[in-house]
Protein backbone atom coordinates (compact mmCIF):
# COMPACT_ATOMS: atom_id res chain seq x y z
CA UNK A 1 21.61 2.01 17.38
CA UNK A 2 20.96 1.44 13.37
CA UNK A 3 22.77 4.43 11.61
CA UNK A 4 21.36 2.36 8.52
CA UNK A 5 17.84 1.29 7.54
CA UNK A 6 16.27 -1.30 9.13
CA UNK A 7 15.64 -4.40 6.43
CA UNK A 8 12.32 -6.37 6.07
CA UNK A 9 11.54 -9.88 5.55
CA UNK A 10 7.91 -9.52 3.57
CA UNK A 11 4.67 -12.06 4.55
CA UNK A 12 3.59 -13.24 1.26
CA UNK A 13 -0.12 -13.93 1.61
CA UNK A 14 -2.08 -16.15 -0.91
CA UNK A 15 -5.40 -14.82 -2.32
CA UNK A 16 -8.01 -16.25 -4.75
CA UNK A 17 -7.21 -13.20 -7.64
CA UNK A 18 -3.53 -13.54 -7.10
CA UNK A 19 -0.52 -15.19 -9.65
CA UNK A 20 3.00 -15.64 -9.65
CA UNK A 21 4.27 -11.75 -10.25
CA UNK A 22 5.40 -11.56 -7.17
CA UNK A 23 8.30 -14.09 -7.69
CA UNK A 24 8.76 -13.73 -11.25
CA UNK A 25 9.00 -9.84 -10.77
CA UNK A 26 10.81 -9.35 -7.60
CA UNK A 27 11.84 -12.90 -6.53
CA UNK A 28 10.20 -13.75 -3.14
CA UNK A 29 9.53 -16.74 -2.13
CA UNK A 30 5.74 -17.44 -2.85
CA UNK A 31 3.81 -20.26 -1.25
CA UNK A 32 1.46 -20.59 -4.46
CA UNK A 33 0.66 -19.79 -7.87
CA UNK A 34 -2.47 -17.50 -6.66
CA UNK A 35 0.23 -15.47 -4.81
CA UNK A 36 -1.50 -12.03 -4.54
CA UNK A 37 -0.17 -9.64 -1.40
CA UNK A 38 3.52 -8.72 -0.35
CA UNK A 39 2.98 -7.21 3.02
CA UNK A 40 6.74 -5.16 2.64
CA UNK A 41 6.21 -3.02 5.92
CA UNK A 42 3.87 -4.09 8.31
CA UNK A 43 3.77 -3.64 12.00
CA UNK A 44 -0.26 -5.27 11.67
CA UNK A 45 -0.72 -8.63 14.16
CA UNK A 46 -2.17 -10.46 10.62
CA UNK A 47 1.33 -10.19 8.67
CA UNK A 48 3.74 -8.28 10.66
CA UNK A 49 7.51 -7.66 8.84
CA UNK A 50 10.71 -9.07 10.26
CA UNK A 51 13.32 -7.35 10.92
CA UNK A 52 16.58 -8.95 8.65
CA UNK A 53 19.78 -7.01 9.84
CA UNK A 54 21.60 -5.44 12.81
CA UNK A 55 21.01 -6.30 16.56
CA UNK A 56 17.39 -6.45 16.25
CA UNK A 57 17.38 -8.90 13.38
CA UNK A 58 14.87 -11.65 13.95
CA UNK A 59 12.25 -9.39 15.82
CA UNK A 60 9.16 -8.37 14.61
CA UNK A 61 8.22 -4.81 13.76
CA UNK A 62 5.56 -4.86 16.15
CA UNK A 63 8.27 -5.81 19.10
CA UNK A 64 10.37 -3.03 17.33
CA UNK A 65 7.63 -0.36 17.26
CA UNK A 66 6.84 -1.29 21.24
CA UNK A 67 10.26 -1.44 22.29
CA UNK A 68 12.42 1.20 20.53
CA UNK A 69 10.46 4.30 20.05
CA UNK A 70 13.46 6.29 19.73
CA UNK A 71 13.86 4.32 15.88
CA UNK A 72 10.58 6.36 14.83
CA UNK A 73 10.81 9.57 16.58
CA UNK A 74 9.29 9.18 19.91
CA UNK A 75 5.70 9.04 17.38
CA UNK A 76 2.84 9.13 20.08
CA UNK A 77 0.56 6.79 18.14
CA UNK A 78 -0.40 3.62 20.05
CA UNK A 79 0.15 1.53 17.15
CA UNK A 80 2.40 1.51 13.79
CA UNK A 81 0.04 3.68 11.40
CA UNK A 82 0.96 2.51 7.94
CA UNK A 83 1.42 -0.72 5.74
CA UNK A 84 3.02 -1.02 2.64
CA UNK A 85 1.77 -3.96 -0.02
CA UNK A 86 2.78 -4.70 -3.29
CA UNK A 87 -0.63 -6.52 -5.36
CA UNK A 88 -0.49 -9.20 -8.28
CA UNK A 89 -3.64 -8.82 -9.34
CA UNK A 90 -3.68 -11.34 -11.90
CA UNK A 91 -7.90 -11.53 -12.05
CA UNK A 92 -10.16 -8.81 -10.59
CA UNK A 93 -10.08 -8.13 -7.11
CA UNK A 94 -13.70 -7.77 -5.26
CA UNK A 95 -15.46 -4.22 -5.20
CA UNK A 96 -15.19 -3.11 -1.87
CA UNK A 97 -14.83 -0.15 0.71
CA UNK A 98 -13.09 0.96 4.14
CA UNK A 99 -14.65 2.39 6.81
CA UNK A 100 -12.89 5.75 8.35
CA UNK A 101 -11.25 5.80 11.84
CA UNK A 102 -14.35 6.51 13.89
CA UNK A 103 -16.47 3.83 12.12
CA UNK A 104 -13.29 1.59 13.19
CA UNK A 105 -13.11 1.90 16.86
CA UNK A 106 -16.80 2.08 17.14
CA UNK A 107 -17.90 -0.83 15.15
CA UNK A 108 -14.58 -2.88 14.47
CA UNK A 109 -12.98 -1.82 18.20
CA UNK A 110 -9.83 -1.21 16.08
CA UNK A 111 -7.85 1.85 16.11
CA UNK A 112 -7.47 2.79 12.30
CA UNK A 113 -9.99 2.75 9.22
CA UNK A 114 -8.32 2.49 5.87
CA UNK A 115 -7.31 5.44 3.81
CA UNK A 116 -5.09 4.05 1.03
CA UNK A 117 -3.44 4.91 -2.33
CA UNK A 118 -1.43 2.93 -5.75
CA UNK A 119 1.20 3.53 -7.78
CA UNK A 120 0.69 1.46 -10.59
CA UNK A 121 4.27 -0.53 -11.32
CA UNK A 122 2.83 -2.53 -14.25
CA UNK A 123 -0.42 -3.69 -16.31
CA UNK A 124 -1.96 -4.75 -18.99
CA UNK A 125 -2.85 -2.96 -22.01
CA UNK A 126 -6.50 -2.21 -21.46
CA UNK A 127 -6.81 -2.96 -17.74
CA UNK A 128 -9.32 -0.75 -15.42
CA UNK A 129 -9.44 -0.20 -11.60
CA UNK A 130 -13.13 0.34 -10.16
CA UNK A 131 -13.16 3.52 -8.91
CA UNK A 132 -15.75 5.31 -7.12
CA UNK A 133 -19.96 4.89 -8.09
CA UNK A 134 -22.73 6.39 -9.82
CA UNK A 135 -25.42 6.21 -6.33
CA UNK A 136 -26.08 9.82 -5.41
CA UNK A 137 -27.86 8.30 -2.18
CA UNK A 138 -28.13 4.91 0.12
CA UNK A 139 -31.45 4.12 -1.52
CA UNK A 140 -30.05 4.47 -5.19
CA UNK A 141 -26.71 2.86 -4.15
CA UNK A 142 -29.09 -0.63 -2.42
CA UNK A 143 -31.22 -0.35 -5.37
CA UNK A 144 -29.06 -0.88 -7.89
CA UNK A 145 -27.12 -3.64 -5.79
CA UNK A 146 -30.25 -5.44 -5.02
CA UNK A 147 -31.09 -5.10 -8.82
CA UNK A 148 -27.43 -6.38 -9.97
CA UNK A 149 -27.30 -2.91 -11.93
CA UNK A 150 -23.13 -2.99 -11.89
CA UNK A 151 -22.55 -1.41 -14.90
CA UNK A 152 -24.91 1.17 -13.68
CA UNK A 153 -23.39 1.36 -10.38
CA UNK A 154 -19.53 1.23 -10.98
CA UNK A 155 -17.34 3.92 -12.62
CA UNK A 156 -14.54 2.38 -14.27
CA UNK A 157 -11.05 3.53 -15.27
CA UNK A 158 -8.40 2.80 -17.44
CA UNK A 159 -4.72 3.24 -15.86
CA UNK A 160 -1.05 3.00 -17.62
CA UNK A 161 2.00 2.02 -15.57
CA UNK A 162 3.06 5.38 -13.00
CA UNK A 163 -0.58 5.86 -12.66
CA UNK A 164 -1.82 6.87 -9.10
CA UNK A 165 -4.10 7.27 -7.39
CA UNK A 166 -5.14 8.19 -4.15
CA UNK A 167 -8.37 6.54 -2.34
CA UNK A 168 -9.79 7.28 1.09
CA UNK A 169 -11.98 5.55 3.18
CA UNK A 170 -15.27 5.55 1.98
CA UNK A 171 -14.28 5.11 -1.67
CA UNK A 172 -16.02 2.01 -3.75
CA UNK A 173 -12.76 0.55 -5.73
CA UNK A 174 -11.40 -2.54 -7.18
CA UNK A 175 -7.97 -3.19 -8.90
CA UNK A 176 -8.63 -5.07 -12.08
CA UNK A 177 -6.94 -8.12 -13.14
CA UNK A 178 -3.71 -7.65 -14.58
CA UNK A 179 -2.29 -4.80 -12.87
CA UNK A 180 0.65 -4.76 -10.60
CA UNK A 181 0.47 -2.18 -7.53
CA UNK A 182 1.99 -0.83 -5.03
CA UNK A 183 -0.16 0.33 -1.75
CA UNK A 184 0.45 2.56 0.62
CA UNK A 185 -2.20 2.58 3.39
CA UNK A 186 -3.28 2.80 7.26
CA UNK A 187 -2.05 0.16 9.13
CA UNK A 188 -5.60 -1.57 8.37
CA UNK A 189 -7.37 -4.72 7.46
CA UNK A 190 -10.91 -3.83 7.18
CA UNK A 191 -12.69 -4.53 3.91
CA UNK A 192 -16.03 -4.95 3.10
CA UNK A 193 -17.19 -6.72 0.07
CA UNK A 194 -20.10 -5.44 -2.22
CA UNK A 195 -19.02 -7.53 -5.34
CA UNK A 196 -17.03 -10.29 -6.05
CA UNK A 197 -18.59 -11.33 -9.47
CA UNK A 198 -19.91 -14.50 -7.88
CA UNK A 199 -16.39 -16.16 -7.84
CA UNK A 200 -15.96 -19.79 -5.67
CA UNK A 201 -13.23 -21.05 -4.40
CA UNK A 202 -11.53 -24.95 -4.81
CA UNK A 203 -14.50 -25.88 -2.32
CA UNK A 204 -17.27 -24.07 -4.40
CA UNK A 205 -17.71 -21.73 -1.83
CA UNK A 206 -18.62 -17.76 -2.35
CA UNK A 207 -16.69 -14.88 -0.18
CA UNK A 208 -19.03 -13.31 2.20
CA UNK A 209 -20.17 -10.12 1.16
CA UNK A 210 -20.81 -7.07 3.52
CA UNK A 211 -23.29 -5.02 1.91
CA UNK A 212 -25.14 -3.23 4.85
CA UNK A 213 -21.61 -1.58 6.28
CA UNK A 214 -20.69 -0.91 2.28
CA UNK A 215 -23.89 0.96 2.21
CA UNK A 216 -23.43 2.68 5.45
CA UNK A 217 -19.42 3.94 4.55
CA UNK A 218 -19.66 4.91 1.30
CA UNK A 219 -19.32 8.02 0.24
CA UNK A 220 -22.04 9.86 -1.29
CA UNK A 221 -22.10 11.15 -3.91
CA UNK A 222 -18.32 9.62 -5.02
CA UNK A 223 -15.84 12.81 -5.56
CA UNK A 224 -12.76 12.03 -6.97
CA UNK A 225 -9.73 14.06 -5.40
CA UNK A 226 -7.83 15.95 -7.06
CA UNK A 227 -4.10 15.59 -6.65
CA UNK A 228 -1.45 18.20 -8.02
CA UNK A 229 2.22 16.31 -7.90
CA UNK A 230 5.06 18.78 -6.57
CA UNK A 231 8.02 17.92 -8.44
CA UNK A 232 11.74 18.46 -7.23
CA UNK A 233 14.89 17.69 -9.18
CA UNK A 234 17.30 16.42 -6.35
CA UNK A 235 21.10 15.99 -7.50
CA UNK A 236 21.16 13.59 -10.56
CA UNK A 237 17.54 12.08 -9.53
CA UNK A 238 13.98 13.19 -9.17
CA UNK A 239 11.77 13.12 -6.09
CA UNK A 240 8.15 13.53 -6.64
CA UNK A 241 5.61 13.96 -4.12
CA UNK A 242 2.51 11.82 -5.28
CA UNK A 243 0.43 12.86 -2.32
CA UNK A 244 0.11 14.88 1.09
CA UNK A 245 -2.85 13.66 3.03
CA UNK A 246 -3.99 13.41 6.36
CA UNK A 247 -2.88 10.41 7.13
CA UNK A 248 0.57 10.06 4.77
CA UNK A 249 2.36 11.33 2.75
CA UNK A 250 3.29 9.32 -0.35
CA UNK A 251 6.97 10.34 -2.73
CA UNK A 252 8.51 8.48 -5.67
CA UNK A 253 12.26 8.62 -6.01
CA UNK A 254 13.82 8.09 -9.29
CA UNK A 255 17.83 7.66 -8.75
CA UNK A 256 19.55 8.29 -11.95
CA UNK A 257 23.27 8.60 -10.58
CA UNK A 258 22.99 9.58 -7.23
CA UNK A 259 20.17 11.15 -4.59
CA UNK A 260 20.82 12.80 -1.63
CA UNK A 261 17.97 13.86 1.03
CA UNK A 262 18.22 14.43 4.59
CA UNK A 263 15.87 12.79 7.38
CA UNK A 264 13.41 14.97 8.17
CA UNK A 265 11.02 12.59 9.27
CA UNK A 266 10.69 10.77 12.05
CA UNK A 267 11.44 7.60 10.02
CA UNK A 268 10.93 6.88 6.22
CA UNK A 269 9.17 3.58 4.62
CA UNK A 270 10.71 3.25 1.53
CA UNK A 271 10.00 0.05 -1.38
CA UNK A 272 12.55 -0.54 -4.27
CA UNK A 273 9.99 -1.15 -7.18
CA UNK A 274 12.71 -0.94 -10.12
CA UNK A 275 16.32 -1.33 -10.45
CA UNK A 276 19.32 -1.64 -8.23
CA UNK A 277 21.80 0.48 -6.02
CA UNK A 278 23.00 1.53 -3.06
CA UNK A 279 21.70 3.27 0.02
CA UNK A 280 24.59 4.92 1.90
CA UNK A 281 23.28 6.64 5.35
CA UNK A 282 25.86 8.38 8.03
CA UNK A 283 28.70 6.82 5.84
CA UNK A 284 27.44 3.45 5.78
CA UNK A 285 26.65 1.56 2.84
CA UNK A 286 23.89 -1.15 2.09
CA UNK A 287 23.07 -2.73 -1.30
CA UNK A 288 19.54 -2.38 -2.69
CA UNK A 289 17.56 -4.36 -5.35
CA UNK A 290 14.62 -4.51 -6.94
CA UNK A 291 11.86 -6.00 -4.16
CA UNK A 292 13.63 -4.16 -0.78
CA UNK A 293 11.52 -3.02 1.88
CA UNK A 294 13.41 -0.84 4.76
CA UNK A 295 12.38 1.62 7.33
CA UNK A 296 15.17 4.47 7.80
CA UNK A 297 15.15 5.53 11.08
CA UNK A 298 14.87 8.97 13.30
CA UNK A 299 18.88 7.91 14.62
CA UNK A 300 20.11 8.37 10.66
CA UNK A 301 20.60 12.01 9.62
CA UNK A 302 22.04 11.60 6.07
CA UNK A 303 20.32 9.72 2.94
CA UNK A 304 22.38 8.86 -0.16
CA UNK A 305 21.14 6.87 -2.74
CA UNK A 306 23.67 5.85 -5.41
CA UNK A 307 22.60 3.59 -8.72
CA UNK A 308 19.65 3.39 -10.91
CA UNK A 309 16.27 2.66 -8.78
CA UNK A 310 13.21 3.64 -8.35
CA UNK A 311 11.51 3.67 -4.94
CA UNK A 312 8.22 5.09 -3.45
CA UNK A 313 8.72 6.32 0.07
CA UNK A 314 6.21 6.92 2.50
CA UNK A 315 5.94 8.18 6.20
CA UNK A 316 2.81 9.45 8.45
């Protein structure tokens, strides 16, 4: 069974901050013009990923994940532990945090927290991310929320398309309006809102905040990682490892010609974010463009990719 990657359908999922990037860039199908989240690869019960070819086509990746193991590698974990998103952020996004695994299953009575990272695929000249805080304690961190001290409170950066940058649970951020991302995360969809510049929606209505389990999850004080990229020149292409963390680990593959790689992983997530080609695995051949989401399975043992694409891959 499936010598070839397994083919998503995305869930496009409307948000207040979102736009119409998502069509206009990589030509889904979007319900609305505040189109902000392309859930690529998701086995999560709020958006899970359909399955578009071979005999499985039609099923869900949460049936899949339940049903055929032997696709991933006989992986032990209960449920599928990553997500894949691509963002149109077209206005700020709330200032928020995740809680880590424990504060999950304790509090939430789900299995995963939310580590995440971005690779920035486009923005704006002059747009920032929120990322991290200036609170060296609870108290501080309160105070200056109670006091409406955010420019006191936030740090803010400036990113470039190919930016990344990796964020674990715990971490205050916010993507900034006018910046397209890709995320690669746990299969989470915890957030808790400390900020969300006092927006309404078409009702007049604010989000809910969370501030008490912000303040109990965030870090303090905020310490950026540091990432070092390992770089590999693969055949007439470029494979880049963006991050190795505990709970993924995160490449980009640039294909200028061809790539070859061989599975060793129990299964790859992989996202076309530029260009077009063709994926050719155990001597079979599929077409990729621009917007493809696929999962390449433990059952292939051969990856070529042929063309000029970029894609970031992923896998636990």
């Amino acid at each position: 069974m499936y010598k070839e990657p397994l083919f998503l359908e995305p869930e496009l999922k409307e948000r207040i901050w979102g736009g119409e990037r998502l069509a206009t860039e990589f030509g889904y199908t979007i319900p609305s013009k505040t189109t902000g989240e392309c859930w690529g690869i998701s086995a999560h019960p709020n958006g899970p990923s359909i399955v578009k070819n071979g005999v499985l086509a039609g099923k869900s990746l949460i049936d899949v994940w339940d049903q055929h193991r032997e696709l991933f590698g006989n992986e032990p974990s209960e449920q599928f532990p990553l997500l894949t998103k691509i963002l149109d952020a077209k206005t700020d996004l709330s200032v928020q945090v995740h809680p880590d695994d424990q504060y999950a299953r304790e509090v939430e009575h789900v299995p995963y927290g939310k580590t995440e990272c971005w690779y920035v695929i486009d923005c704006e000249d002059g747009a920032e991310i929120v990322y991290g805080h200036n609170a060296k304690s609870p108290e501080e961190f309160r105070s200056l929320v109670d006091s409406g001290q955010w420019d006191k409170l936030l740090r803010r950066v400036k990113v470039k398309p190919g930016d990344f940058f990796y964020v674990p649970s715990g971490t205050i951020h916010a993507i900034g309006g006018g910046i397209l991302i890709l995320e690669s995360q746990q299969s989470s969809d915890i957030t808790y809102r400390v900020y969300d510049y006092d927006r309404t929606d078409a009702e007049g209505n604010k989000r809910e905040l969370h501030i008490e389990p912000s303040i109990q999850v965030a870090q303090y004080p905020h310490q950026s990682p540091e990432l070092t990229y390992k770089i590999e020149q693969a055949s007439e292409g470029k494979v880049t490892e963006l991050v190795k963390a505990d709970y993924f680990t995160v490449e980009r593959w640039e294909v200028r010609g061809w790539l070859e790689r061989k599975q060793e992983q129990p299964f790859l997530l992989v996202s076309v974010i530029n260009g077009e080609g063709v994926i050719t695995t155990d001597g079979k051949d599929n077409a990729l463009r621009k917007g493809d989401h696929f999962i390449i399975p433990a059952t292939v043992e051969t990856i070529t990719l042929s063309g000029q694409c970029d894609c970031i891959v992923s896998h636990p």
